[in-house]
C-alpha atoms as a PDB file:
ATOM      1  CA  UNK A   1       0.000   0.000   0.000  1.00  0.00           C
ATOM      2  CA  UNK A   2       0.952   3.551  -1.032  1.00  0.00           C
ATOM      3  CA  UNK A   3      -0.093   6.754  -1.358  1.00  0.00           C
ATOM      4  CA  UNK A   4      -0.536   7.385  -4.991  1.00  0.00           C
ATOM      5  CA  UNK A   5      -0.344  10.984  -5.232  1.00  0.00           C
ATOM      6  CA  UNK A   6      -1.370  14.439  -2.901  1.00  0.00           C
ATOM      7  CA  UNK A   7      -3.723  17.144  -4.708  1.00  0.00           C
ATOM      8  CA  UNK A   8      -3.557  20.799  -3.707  1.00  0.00           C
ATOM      9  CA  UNK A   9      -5.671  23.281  -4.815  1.00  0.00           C
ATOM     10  CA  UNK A  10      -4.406  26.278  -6.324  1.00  0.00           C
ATOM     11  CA  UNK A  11      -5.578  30.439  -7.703  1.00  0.00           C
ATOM     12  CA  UNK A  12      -2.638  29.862 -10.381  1.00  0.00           C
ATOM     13  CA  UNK A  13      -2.407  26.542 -11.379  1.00  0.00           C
ATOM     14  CA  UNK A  14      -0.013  27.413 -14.514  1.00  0.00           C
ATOM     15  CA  UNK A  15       2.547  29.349 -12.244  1.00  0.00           C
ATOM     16  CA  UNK A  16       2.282  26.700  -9.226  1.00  0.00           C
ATOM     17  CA  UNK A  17       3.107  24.086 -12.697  1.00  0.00           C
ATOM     18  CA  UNK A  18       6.091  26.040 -13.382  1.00  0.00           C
ATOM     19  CA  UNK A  19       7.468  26.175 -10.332  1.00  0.00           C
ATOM     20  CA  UNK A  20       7.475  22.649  -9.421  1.00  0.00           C
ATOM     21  CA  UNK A  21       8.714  21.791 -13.173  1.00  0.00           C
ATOM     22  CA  UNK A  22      11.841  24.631 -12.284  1.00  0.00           C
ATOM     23  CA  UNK A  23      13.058  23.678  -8.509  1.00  0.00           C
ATOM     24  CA  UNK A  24      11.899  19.941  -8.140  1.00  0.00           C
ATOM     25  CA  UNK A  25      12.411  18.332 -12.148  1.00  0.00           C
ATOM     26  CA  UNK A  26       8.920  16.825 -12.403  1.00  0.00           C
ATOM     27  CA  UNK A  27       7.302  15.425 -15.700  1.00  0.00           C
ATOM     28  CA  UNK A  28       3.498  16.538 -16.233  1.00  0.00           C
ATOM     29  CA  UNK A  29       0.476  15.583 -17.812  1.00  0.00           C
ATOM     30  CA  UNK A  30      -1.480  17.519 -20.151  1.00  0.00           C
ATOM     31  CA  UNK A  31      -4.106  19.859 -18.511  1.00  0.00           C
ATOM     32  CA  UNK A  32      -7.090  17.800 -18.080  1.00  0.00           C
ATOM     33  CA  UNK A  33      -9.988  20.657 -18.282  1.00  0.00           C
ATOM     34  CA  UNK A  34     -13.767  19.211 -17.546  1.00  0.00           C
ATOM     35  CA  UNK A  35     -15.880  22.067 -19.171  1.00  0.00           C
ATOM     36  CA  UNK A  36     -19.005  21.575 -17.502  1.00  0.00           C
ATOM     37  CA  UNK A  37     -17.143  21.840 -13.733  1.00  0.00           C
ATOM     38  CA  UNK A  38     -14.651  24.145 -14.605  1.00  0.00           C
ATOM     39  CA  UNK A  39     -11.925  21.626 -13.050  1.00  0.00           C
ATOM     40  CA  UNK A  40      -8.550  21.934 -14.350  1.00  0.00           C
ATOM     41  CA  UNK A  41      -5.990  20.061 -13.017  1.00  0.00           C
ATOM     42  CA  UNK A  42      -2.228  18.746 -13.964  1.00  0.00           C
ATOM     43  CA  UNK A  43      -0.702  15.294 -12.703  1.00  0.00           C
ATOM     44  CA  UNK A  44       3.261  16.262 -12.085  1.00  0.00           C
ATOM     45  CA  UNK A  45       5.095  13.010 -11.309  1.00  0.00           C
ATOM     46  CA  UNK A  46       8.777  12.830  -9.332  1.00  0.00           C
ATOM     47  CA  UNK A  47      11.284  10.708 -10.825  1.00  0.00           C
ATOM     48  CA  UNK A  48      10.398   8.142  -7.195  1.00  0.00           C
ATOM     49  CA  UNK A  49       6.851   7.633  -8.727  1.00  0.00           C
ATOM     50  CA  UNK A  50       5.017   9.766  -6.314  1.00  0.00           C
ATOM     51  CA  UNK A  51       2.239  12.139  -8.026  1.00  0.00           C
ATOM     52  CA  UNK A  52       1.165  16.143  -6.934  1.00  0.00           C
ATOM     53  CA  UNK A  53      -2.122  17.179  -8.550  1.00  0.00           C
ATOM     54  CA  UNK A  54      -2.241  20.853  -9.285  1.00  0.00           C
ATOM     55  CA  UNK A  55      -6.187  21.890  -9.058  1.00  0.00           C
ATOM     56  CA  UNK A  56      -7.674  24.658  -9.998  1.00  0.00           C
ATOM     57  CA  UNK A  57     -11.890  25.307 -10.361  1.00  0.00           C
ATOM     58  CA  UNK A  58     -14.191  28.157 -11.426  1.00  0.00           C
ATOM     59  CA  UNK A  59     -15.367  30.108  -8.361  1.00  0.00           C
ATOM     60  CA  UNK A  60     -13.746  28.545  -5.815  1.00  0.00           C
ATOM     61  CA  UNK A  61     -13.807  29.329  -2.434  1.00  0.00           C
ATOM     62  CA  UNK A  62     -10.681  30.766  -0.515  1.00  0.00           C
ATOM     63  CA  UNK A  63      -9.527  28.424   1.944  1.00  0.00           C
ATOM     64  CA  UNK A  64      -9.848  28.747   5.888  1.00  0.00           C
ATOM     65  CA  UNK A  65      -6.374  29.561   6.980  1.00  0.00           C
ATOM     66  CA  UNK A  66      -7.188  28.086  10.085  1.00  0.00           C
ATOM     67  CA  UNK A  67      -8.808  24.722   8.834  1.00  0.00           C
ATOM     68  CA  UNK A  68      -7.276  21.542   9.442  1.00  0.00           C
ATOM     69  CA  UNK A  69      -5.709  19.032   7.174  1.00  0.00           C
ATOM     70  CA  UNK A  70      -2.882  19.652   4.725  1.00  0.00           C
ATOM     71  CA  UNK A  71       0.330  20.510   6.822  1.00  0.00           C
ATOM     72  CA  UNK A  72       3.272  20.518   4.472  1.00  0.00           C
ATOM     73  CA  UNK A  73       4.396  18.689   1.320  1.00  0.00           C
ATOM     74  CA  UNK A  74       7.862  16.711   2.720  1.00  0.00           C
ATOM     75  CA  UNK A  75      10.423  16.436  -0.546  1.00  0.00           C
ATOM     76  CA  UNK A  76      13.498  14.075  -0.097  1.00  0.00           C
ATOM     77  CA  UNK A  77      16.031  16.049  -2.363  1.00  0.00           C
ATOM     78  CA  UNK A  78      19.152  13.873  -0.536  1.00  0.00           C
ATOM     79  CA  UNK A  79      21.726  15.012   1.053  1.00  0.00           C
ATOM     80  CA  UNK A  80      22.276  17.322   3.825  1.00  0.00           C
ATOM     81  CA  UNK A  81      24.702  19.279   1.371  1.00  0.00           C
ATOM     82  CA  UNK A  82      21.552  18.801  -1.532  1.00  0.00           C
ATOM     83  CA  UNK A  83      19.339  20.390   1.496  1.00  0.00           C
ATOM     84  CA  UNK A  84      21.869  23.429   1.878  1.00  0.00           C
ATOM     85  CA  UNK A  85      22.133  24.177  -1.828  1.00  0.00           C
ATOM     86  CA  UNK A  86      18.114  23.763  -1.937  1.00  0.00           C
ATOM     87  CA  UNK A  87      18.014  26.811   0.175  1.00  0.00           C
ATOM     88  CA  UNK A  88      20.396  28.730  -1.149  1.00  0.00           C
ATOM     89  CA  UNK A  89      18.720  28.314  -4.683  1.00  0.00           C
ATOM     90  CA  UNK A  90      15.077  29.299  -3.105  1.00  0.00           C
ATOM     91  CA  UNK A  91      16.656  32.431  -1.543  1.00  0.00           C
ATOM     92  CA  UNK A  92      18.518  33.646  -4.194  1.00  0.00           C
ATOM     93  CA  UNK A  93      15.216  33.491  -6.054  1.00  0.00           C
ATOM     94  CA  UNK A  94      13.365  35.668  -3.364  1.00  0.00           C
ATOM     95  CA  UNK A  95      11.654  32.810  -1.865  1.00  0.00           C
ATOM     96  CA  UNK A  96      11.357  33.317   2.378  1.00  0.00           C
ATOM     97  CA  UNK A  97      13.696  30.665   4.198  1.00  0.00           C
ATOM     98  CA  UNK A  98      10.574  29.862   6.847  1.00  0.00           C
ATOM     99  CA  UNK A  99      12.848  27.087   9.049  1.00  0.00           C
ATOM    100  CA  UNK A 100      16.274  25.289   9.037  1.00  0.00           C
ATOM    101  CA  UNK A 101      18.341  23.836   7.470  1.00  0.00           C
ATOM    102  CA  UNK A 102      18.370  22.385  10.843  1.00  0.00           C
ATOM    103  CA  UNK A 103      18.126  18.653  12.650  1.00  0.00           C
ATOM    104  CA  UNK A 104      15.299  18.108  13.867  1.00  0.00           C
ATOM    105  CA  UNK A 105      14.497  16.052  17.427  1.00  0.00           C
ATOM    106  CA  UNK A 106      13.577  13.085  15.588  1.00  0.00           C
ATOM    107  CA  UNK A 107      16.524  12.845  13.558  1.00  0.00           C
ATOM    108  CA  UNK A 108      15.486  14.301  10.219  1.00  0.00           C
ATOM    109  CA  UNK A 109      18.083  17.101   7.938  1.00  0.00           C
ATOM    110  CA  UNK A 110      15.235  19.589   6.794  1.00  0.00           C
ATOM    111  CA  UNK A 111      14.315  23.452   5.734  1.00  0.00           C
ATOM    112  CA  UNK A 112      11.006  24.650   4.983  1.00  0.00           C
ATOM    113  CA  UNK A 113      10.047  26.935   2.154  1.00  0.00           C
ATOM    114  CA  UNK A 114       6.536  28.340   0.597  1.00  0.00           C
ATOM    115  CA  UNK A 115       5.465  27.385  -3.131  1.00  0.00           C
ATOM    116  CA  UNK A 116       4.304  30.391  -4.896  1.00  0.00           C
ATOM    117  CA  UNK A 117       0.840  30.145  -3.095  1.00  0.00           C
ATOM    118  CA  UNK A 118       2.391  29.669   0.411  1.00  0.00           C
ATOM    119  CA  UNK A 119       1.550  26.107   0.461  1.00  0.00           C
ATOM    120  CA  UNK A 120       4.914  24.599   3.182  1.00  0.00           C
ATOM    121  CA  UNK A 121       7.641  22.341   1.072  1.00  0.00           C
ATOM    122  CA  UNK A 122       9.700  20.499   3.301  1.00  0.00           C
ATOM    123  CA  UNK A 123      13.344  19.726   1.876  1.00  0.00           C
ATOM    124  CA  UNK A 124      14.293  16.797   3.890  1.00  0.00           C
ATOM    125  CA  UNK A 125      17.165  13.825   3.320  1.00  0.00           C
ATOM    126  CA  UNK A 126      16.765  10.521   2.386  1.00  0.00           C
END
């Protein structure tokens, strides 16, 4: 058993595609668009097999800030050294350095970043 792949829903979905084509090297889909919904949405596979749908609708609602679910997406990028240059290449592009690069109590190498929509990306090790 596996988790097949995470969906987020997003105001830009062609930016947020971008993005995670740039800093993380994924392969997408074609945008799926179901006319009568609005739904739009883009399957972005990691070179592990793990799936992130981008998802974007017609009227949607903004989302709670305070609602629960959805913490943070956790990315293993490899090493410690991968971790540091991960950060460096999100700050030089004016993306805010939220946490880290630190070691966490339960053992794990990590920094946390926001996607374009503010959505947390954990850069962990293997």
């Amino acid at each position: 058993m596996h988790i097949e792949h995470v969906a987020i829903w997003t105001k830009d979905l062609e930016n947020m595609k971008t993005f995670y084509e740039k800093y993380f090297n994924v392969s997408s889909t074609e945008l799926y668009h179901n006319k009568k919904t609005g739904f739009r949405s883009y399957f972005l596979s990691f070179d592990s097999g793990s799936r992130l749908e981008l998802t974007s609708k017609q009227h949607l609602s903004n989302r709670v800030a305070d609602s629960l679910g959805y913490t943070h997406l956790a990315i293993s990028v490899g090493t410690k050294e991968d971790v540091d240059a991960y950060v460096e290449k999100f700050l030089a592009d004016g993306f805010p350095l939220l946490n880290g690069p630190r070691t966490t109590g339960d053992g794990y190498y990590e920094a946390v970043i926001q996607d374009p929509e503010g959505n947390l990306i954990e850069l962990t090790t293997d």
